[in-house]
Each structure stands twice: as C-alpha cells, then as structure tokens.
C-alpha atoms as a PDB file:
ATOM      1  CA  UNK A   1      77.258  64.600 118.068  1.00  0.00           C
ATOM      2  CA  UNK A   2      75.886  67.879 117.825  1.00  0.00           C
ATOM      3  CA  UNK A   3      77.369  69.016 121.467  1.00  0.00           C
ATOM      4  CA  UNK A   4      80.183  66.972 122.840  1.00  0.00           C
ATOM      5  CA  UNK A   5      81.736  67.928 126.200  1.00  0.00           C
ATOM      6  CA  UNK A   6      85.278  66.464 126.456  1.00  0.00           C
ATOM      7  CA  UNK A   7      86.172  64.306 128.891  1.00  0.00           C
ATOM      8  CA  UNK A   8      86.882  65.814 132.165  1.00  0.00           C
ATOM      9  CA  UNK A   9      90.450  62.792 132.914  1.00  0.00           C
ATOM     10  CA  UNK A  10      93.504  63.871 131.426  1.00  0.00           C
ATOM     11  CA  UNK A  11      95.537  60.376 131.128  1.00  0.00           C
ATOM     12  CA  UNK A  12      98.395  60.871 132.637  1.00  0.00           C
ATOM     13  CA  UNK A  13     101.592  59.256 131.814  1.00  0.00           C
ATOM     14  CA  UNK A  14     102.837  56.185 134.107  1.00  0.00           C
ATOM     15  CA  UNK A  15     106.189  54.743 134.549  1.00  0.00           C
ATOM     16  CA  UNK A  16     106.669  51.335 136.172  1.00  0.00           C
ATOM     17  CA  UNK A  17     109.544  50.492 137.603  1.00  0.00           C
ATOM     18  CA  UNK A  18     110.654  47.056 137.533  1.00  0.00           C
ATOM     19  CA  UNK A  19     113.362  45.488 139.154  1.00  0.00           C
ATOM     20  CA  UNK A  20     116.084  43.789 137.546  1.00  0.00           C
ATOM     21  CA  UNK A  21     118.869  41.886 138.929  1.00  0.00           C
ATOM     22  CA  UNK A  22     122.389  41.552 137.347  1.00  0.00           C
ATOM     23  CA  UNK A  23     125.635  40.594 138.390  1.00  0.00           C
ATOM     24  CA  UNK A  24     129.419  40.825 136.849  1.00  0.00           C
ATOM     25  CA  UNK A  25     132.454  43.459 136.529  1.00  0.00           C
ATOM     26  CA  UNK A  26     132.996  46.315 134.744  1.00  0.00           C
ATOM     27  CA  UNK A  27     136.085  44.924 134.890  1.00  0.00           C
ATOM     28  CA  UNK A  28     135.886  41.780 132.006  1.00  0.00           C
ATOM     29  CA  UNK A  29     139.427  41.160 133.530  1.00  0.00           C
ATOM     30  CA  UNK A  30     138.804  41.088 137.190  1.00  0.00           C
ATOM     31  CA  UNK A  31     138.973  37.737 138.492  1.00  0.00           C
ATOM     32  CA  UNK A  32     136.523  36.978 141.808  1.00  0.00           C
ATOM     33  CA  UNK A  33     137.722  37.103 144.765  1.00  0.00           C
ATOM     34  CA  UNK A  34     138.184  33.589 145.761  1.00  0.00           C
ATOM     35  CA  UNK A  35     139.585  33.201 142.213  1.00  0.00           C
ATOM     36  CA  UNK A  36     137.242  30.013 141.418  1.00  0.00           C
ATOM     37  CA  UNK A  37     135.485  29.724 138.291  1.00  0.00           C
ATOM     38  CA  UNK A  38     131.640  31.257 138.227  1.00  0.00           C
ATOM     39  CA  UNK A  39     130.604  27.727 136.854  1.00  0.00           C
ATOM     40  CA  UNK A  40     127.866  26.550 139.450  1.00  0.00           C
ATOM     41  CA  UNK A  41     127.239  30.529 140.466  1.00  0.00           C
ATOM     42  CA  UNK A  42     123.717  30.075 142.150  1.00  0.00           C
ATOM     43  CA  UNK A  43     121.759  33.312 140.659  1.00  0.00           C
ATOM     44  CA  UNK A  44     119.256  34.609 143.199  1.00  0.00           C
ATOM     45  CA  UNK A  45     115.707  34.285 141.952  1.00  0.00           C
ATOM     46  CA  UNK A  46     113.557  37.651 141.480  1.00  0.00           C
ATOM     47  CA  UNK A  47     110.533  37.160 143.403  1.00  0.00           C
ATOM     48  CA  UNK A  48     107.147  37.974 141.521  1.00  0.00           C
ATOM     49  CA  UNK A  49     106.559  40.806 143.960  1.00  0.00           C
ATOM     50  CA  UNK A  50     109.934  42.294 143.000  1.00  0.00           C
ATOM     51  CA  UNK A  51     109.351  41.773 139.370  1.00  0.00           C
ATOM     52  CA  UNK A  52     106.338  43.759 140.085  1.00  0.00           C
ATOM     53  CA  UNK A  53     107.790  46.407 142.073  1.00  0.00           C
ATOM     54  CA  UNK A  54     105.253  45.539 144.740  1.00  0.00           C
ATOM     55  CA  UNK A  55     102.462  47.643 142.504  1.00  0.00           C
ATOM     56  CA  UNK A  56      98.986  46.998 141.034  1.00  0.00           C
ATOM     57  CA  UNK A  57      98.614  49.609 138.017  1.00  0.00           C
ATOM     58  CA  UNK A  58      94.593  50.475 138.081  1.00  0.00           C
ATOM     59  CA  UNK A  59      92.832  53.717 137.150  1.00  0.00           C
ATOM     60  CA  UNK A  60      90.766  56.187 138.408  1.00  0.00           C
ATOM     61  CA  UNK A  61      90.715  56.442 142.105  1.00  0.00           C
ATOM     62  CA  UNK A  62      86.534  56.426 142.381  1.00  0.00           C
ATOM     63  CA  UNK A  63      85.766  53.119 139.791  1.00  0.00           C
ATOM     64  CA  UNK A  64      84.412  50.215 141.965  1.00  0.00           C
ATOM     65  CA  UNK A  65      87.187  47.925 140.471  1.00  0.00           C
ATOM     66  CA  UNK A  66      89.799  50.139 142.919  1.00  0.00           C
ATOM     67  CA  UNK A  67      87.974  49.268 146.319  1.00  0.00           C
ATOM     68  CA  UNK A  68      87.420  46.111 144.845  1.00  0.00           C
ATOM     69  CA  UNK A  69      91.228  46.215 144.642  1.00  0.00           C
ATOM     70  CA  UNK A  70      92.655  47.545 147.744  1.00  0.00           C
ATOM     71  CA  UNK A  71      89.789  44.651 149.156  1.00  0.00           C
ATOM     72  CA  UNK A  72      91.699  42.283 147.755  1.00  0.00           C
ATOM     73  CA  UNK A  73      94.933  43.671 148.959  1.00  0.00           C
ATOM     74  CA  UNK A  74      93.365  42.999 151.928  1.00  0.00           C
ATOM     75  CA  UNK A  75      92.015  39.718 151.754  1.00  0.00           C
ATOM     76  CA  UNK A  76      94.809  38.089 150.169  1.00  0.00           C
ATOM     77  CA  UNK A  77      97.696  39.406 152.580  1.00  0.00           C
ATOM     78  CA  UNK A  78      99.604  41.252 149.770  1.00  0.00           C
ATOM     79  CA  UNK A  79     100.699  43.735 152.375  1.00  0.00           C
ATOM     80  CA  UNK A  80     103.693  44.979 150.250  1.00  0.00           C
ATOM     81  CA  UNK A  81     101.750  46.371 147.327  1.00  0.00           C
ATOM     82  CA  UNK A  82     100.643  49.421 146.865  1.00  0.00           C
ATOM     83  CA  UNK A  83      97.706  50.431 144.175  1.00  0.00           C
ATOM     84  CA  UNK A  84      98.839  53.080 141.908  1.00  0.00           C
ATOM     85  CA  UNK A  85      95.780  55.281 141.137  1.00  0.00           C
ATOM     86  CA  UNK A  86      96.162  56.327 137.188  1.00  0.00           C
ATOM     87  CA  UNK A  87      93.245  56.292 134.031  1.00  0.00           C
ATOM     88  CA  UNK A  88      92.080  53.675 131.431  1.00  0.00           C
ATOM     89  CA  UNK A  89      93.907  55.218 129.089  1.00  0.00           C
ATOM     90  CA  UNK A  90      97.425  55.182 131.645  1.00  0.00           C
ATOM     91  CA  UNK A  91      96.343  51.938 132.585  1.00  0.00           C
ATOM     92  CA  UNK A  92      96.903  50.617 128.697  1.00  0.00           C
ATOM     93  CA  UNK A  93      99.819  52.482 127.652  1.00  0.00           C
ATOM     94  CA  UNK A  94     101.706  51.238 130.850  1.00  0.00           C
ATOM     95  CA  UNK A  95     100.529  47.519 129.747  1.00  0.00           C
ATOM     96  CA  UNK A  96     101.086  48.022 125.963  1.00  0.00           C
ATOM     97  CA  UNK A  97     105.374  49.169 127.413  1.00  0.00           C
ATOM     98  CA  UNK A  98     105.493  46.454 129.689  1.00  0.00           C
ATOM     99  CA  UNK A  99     103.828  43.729 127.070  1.00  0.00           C
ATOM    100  CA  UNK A 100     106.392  45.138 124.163  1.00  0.00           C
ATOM    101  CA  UNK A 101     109.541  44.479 126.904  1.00  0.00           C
ATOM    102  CA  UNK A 102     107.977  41.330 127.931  1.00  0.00           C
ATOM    103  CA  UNK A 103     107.667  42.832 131.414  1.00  0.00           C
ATOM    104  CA  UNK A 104     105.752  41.731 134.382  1.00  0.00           C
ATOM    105  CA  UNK A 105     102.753  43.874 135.184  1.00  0.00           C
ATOM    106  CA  UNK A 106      99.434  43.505 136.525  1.00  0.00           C
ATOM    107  CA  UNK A 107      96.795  45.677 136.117  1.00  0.00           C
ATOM    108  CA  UNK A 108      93.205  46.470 137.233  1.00  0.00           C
ATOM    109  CA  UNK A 109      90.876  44.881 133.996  1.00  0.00           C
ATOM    110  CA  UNK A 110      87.326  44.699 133.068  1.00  0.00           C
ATOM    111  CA  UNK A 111      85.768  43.222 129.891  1.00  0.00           C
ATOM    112  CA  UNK A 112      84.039  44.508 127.747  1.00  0.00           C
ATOM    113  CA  UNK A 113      87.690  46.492 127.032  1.00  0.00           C
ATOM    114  CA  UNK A 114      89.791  46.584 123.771  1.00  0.00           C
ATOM    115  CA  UNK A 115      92.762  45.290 125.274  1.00  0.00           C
ATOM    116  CA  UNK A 116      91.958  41.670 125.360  1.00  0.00           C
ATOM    117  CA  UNK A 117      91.629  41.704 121.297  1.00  0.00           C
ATOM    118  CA  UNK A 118      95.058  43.044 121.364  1.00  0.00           C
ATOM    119  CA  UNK A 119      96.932  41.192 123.695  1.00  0.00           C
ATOM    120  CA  UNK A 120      97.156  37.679 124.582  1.00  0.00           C
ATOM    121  CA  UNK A 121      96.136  38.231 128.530  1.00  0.00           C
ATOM    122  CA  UNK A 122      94.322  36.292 131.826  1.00  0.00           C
ATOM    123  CA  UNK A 123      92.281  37.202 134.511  1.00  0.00           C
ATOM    124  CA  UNK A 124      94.021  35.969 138.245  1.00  0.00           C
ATOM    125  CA  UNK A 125      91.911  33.319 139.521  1.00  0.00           C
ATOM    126  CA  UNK A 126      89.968  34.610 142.596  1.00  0.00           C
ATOM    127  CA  UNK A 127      89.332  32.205 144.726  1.00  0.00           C
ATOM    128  CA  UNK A 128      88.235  34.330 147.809  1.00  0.00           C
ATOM    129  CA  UNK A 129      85.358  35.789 145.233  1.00  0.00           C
ATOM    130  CA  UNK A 130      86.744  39.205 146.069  1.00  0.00           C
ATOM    131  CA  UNK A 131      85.730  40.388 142.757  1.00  0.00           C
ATOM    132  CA  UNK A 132      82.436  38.898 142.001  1.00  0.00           C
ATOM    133  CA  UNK A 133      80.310  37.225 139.741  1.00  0.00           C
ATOM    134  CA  UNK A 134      79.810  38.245 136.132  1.00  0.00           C
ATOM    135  CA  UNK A 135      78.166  41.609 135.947  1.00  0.00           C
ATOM    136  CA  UNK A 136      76.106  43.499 133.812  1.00  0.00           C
ATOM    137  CA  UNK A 137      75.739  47.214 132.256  1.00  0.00           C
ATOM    138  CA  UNK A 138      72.436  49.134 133.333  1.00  0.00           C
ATOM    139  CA  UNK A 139      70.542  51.728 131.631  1.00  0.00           C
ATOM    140  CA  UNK A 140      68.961  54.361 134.594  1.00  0.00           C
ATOM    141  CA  UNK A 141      67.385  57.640 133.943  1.00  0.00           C
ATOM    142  CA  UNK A 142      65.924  60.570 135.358  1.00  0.00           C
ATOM    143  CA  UNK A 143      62.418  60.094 137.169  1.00  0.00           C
ATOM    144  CA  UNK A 144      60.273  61.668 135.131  1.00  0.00           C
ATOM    145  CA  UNK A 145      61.842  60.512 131.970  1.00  0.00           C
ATOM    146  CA  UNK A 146      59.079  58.906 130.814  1.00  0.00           C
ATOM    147  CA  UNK A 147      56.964  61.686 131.000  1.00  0.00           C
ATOM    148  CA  UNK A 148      58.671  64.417 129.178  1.00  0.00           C
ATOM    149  CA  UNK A 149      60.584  62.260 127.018  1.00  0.00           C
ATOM    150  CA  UNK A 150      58.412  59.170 125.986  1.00  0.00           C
ATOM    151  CA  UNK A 151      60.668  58.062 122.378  1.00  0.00           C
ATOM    152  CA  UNK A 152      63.685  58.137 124.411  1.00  0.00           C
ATOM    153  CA  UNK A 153      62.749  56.202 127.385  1.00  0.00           C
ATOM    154  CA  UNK A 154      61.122  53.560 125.336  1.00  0.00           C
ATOM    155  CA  UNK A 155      64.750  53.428 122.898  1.00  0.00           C
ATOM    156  CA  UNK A 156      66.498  53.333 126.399  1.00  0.00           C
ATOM    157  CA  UNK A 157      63.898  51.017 127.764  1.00  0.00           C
ATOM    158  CA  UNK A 158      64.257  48.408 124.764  1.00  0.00           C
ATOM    159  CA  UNK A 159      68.738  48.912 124.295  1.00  0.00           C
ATOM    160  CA  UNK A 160      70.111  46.025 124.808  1.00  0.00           C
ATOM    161  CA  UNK A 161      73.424  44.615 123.189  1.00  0.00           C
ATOM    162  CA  UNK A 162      76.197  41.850 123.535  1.00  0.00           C
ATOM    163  CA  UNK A 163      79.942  42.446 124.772  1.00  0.00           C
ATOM    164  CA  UNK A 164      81.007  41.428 120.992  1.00  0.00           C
ATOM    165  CA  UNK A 165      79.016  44.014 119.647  1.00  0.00           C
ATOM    166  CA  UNK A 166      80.299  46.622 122.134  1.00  0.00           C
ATOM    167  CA  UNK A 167      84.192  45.318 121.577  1.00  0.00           C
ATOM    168  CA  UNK A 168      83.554  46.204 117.462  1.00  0.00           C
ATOM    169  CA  UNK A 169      83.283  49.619 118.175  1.00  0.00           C
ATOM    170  CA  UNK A 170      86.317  49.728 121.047  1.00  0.00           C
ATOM    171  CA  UNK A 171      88.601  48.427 118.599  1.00  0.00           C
ATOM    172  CA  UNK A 172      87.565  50.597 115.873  1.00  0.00           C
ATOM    173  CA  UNK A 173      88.628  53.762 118.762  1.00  0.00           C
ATOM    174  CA  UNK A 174      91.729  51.672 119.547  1.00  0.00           C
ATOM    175  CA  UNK A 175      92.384  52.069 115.837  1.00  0.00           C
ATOM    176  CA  UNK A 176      92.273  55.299 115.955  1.00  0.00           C
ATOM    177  CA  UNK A 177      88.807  55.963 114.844  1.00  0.00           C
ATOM    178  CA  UNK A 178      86.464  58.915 116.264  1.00  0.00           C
ATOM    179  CA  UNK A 179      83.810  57.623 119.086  1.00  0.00           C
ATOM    180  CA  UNK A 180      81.057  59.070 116.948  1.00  0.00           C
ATOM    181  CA  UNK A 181      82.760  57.637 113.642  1.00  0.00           C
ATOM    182  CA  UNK A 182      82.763  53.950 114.771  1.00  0.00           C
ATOM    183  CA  UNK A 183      79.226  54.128 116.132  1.00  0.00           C
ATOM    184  CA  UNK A 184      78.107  55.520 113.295  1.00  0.00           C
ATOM    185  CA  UNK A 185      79.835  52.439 110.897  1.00  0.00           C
ATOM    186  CA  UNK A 186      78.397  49.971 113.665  1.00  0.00           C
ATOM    187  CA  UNK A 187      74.941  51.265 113.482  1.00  0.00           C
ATOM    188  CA  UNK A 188      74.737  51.210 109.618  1.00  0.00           C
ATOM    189  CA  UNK A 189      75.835  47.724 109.785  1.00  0.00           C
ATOM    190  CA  UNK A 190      73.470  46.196 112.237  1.00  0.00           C
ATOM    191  CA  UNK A 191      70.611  47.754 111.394  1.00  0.00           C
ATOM    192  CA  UNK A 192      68.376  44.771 112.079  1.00  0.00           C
ATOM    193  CA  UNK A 193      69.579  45.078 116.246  1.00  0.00           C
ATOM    194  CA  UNK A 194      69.053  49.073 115.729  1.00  0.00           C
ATOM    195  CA  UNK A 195      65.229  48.380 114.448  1.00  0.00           C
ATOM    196  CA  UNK A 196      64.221  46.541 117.143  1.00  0.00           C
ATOM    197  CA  UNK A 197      65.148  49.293 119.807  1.00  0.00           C
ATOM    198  CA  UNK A 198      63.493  52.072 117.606  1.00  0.00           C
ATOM    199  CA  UNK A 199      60.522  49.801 116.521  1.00  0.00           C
ATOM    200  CA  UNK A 200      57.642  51.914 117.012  1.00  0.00           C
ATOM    201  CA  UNK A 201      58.966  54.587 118.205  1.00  0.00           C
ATOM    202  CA  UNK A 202      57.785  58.021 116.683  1.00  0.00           C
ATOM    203  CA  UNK A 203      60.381  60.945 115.743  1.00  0.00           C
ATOM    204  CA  UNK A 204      60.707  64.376 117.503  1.00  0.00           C
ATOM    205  CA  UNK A 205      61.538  67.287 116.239  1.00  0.00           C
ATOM    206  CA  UNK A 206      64.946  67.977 118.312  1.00  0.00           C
ATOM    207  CA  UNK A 207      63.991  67.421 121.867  1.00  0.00           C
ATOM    208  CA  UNK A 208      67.141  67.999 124.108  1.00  0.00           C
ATOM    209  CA  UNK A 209      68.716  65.114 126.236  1.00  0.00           C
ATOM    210  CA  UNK A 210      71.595  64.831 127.642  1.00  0.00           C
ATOM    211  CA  UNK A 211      73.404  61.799 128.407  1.00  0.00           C
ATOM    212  CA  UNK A 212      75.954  60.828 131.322  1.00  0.00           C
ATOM    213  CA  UNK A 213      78.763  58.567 130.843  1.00  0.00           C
ATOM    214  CA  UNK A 214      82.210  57.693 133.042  1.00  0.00           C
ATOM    215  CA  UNK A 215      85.029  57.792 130.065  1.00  0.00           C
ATOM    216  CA  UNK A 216      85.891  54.276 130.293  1.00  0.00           C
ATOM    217  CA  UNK A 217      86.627  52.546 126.407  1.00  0.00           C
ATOM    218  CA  UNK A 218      83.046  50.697 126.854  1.00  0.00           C
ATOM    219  CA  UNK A 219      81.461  53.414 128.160  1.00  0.00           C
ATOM    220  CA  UNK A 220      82.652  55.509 125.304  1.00  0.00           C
ATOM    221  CA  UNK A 221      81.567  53.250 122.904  1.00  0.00           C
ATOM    222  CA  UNK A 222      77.950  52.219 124.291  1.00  0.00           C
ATOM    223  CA  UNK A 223      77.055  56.026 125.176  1.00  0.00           C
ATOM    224  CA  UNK A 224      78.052  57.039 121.327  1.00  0.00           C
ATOM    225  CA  UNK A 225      76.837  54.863 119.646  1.00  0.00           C
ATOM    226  CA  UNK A 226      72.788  54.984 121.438  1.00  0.00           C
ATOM    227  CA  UNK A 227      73.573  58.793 121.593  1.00  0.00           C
ATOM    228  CA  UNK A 228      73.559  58.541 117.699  1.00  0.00           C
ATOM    229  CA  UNK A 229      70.423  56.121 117.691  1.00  0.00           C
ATOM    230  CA  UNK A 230      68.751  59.152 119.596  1.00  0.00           C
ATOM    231  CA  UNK A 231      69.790  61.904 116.756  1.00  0.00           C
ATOM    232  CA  UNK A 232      68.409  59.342 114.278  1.00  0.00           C
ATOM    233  CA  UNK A 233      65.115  60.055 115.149  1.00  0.00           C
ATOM    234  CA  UNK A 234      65.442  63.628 116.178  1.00  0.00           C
ATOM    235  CA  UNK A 235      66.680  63.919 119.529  1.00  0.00           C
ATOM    236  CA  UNK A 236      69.165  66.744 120.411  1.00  0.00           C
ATOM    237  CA  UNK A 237      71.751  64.929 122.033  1.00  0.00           C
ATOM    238  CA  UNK A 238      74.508  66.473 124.412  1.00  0.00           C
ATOM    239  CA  UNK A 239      77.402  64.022 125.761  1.00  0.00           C
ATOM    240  CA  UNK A 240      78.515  64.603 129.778  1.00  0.00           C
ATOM    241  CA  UNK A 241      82.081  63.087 130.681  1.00  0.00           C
ATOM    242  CA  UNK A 242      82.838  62.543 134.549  1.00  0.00           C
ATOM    243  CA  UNK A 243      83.513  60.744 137.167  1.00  0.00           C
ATOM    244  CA  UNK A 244      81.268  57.532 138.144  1.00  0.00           C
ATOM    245  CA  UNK A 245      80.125  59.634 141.496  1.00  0.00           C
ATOM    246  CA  UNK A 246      79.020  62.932 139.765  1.00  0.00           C
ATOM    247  CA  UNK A 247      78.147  60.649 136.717  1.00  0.00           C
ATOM    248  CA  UNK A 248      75.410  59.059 138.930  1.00  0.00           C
ATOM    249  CA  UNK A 249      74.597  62.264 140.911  1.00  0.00           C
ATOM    250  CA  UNK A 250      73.466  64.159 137.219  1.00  0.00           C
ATOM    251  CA  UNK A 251      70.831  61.644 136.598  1.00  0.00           C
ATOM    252  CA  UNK A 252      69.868  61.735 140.501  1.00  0.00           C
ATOM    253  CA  UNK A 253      69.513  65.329 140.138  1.00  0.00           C
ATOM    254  CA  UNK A 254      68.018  65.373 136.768  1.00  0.00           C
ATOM    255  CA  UNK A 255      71.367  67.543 135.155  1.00  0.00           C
ATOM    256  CA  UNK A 256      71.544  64.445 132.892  1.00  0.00           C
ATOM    257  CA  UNK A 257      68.582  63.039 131.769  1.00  0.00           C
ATOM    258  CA  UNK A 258      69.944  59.087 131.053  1.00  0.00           C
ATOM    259  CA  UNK A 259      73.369  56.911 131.607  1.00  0.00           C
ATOM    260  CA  UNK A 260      73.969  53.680 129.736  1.00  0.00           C
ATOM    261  CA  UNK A 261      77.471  52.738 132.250  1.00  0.00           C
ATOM    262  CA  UNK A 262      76.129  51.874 135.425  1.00  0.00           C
ATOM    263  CA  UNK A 263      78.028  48.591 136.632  1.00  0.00           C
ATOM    264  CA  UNK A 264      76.141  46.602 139.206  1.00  0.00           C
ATOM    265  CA  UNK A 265      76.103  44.868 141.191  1.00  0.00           C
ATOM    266  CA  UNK A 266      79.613  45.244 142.578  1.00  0.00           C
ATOM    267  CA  UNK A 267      81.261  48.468 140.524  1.00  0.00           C
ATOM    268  CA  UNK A 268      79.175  50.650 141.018  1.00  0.00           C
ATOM    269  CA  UNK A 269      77.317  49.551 144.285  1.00  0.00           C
ATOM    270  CA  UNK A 270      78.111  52.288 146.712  1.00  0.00           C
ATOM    271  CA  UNK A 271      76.668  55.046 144.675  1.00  0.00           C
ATOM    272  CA  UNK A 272      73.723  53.149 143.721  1.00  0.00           C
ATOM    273  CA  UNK A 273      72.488  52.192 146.488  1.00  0.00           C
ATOM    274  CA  UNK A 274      73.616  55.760 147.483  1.00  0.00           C
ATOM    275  CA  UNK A 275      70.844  57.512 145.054  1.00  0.00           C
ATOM    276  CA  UNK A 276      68.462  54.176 143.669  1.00  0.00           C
ATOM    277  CA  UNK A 277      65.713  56.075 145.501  1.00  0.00           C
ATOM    278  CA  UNK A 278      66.359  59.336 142.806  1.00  0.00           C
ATOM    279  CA  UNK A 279      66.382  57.505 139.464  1.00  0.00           C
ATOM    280  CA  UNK A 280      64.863  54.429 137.743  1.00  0.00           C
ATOM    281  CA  UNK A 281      66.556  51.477 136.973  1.00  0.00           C
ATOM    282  CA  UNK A 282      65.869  50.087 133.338  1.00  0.00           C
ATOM    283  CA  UNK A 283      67.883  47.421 133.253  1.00  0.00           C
ATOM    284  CA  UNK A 284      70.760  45.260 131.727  1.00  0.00           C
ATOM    285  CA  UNK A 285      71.717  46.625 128.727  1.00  0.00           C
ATOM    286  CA  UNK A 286      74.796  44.303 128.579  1.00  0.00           C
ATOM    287  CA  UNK A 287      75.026  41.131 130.449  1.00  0.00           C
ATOM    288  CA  UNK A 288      78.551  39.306 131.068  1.00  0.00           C
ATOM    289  CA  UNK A 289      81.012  42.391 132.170  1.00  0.00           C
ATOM    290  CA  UNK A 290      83.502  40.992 134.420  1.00  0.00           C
ATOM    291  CA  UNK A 291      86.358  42.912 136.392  1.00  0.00           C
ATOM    292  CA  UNK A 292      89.644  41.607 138.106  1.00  0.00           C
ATOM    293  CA  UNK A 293      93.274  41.371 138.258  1.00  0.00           C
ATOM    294  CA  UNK A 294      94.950  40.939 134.697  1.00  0.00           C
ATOM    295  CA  UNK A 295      98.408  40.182 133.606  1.00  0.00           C
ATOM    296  CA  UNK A 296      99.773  38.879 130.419  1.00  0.00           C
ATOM    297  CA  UNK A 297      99.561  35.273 129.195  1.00  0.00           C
ATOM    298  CA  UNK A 298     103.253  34.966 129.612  1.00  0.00           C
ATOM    299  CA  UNK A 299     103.527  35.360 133.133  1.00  0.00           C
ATOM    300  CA  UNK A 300     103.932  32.310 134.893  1.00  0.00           C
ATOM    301  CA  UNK A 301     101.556  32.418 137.689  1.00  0.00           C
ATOM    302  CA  UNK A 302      97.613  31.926 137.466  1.00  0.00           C
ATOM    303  CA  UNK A 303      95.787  32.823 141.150  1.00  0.00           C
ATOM    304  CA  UNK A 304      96.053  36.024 142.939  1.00  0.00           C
ATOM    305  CA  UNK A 305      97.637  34.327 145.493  1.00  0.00           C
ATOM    306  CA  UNK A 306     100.515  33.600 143.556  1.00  0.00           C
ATOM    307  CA  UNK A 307     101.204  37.602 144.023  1.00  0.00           C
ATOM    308  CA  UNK A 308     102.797  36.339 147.833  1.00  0.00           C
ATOM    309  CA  UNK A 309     105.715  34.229 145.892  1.00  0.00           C
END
C-alpha cells in the first residue's frame, strides 16, 4: 500500500496460570505418617475450573465477542471466572503455549481466523444461544460514497468472498508473510473472482480513499487484499487501524471513506445500530463468520456448561 498506518494495539504478552496439583516428599526416605503403604492413595481430582484458573483468555476489551462473553458468564452461572481482556494476537500466543504443554485453556474464537488450520480445536456447544447464529462480514461506507467515488462504491458494492478464500491469505500472514504480500499472491491467483468485482468498472487516475479496518487476522486480510483491488485500477489507497468503536465512527463521520469488517448482527450490534443512520450498508461480503468459546480438541468437555465441573 502506498500509505499504511500501523495498527494502533500493541499485543501484549499474557501468562496463564494454571494450576497443578502434586503430592510427595522431598524427602524420598520419609515414610507417611501412619506408615502404610501409598497403594490405594485416592488423588484429588483438579476441577476444570481450576485447570483453568477460573479465566476466559479473549481480546480487546470493545469486540462484540467480549460482551458476548461476560453475557455468557452470566447466563451460564460461571460466577468464578473472570475474562481477561488481551489482543488477537495475545489471544494466540497464549493458546499456541498452552496447546504445546497440552494445557487447558479456553479462549474467546471467531472463524474466519488462522488458528483453526493450525490447531486441532472446538467451539463449546451453546445451548442458551448466547452467542448467536452464524454471522456475516458487511461492507458500509460513507454517505455520499457513491457520488464522489462511483468505481469504488460499485468494487465495494459487488466484493463478495468465501471464509476459505479469506483463511488463504490468514495463513499466508501466520506464515509470516506481509498483509499486502499475501493479498497480492491471492489476487493474482483468483483472478476470475477479482474480474467479476471490477467488471465494468472504469480506472481513475489516483483518487484518494481511505479505508477503516479493526486489526483482527480477517480483518487484516479482507481490508488488504480489496485495498489492493482498489490500487489496481488507480485508486490512492490509505489503510486506518483502530478500534471497532472509532473504526465505525470514521465512516460515520466520513474520516474513512469505506470498512469491509463490520460483524452483524451480534459483534458489532451496539455501534451499528449506534450510527446505521450515518452510513450505508452494502452488504455481506462474507457469509458464515461464527464466534464463541474455543478450547482444544483434547479437552475433555464439549458444552459451556461443562465450565461449572
């Protein structure tokens, strides 16, 4: 991209403490008290809870997917946890520890995301529906969009895209390859999805727009790669970072021209319906996101209920 504003989040390391249990002498000579043999010794089971140290590891403190969190708390009577606030990128690296120890942790998780390419993982049943229904990725822009920028509101207008093809460019970032590197490989190789949003549509001659995106791993990936579309046909683009609240205030305003990361209807619902009077709605650009509670396949429970045992 010819301007690229870093992202505002600095991840910031987590720990997660977990509680272990152990018993014996430091003393290999020390007989018990009673003096009797330690065969039958009845070891006192770890609750899940106390595996978990009684936390849910999410990320930033604004994303939908935390009240939808602290809701559940809520709703399922999981009165001794706490919800520790972090990033998406804290949010892996404390899964990617605990996952390498064989740990227990459970995490706030959405898909699209990386993270379920790399490790074997579930979603907690829900059966309270605290969560939701599947959801889907909106386009919204600036009113007025359409008038001053006509080729980008109709690429905007047409964008639309699958999680798979969304997850090939995460992975390619996971890998360690630049945002604007792995959109650029994706593009070149689905050029026949690429045609049919730019079908049409005449070039400019470097028109500025600026585009608003939250920095989660999808939201890096779908806002580079149709930031790139844009330059392909002449557009100056410039990339915002931020927070879902300001993200959706700069495209109220009209400080951002366009966002591809709005998740509705649950996510993002309180500051749409906040400023959905300020901006028009395009659309799913991405049907099929889902968010939840996630823990690795190896953990023995299934339900969020089974948090209580």
């Amino acid at each position: 991209m010819k301007k690229y504003l870093k992202r505002l989040g600095i991840a910031t390391g987590l720990s997660l403490t977990l509680v272990a249990a152990g018993c014996g002498s430091e003393d290999a000579s020390q007989e018990a008290p009673t003096g009797d043999s330690n065969d039958g010794a009845v070891t006192e089971e770890v609750s899940v809870g106390e595996q978990l140290d009684f936390t849910i590891t999410g990320i930033d403190a604004g994303a939908g997917i935390m009240a939808a969190t602290e809701n559940a708390i809520e709703t399922y009577g999981l009165d001794d946890y706490q919800l520790q606030p972090s990033s998406g990128a804290a949010m892996t690296s404390a899964l990617d520890a605990a996952i390498e120890r064989e740990e227990a942790i459970v995490v706030t998780g959405w898909t699209p995301h990386w993270k379920f390419a790399a490790y074997d993982l579930k979603y907690l049943e829900d059966p309270e529906g605290v969560f939701g229904a599947a959801e889907s990725i909106h386009t919204i822009v600036r009113e007025g969009l359409n008038a001053d920028l006509p080729e980008a509101y109709q690429v905007l207008d047409n964008f639309y895209w699958t999680p798979d093809h969304m997850g090939e460019i995460m992975v390619e970032v996971n890998e360690g390859a630049e945002p604007a590197d792995a959109a650029a490989a994706w593009i070149e190789g689905n050029q026949d999805i690429v045609s049919e949003w730019t079908n049409g549509v005449d070039a400019v001659d470097g028109e500025a727009i600026t585009l608003a995106f939250v920095a989660w791993d999808s939201e890096i990936a779908s806002t580079h790669m149709i930031g790139a579309v844009l330059e392909s046909i002449g557009y100056d683009v410039t990339l915002m970072s931020m927070e879902p609240g300001p993200m959706f205030t700069a495209v109220a305003t009209g400080s951002a021209d366009a966002m591809v990361a709005a998740w509705l209807p649950a996510t993002h619902e309180s500051y749409y319906e906040d400023f959905k009077e300020d901006f028009v709605d395009l659309g799913a650009n991405l049907d099929g996101a889902k968010i939840g509670l996630v823990v690795p396949a190896y953990m023995d429970i299934d339900s969020i209920e089974d948090l209580k045992n």
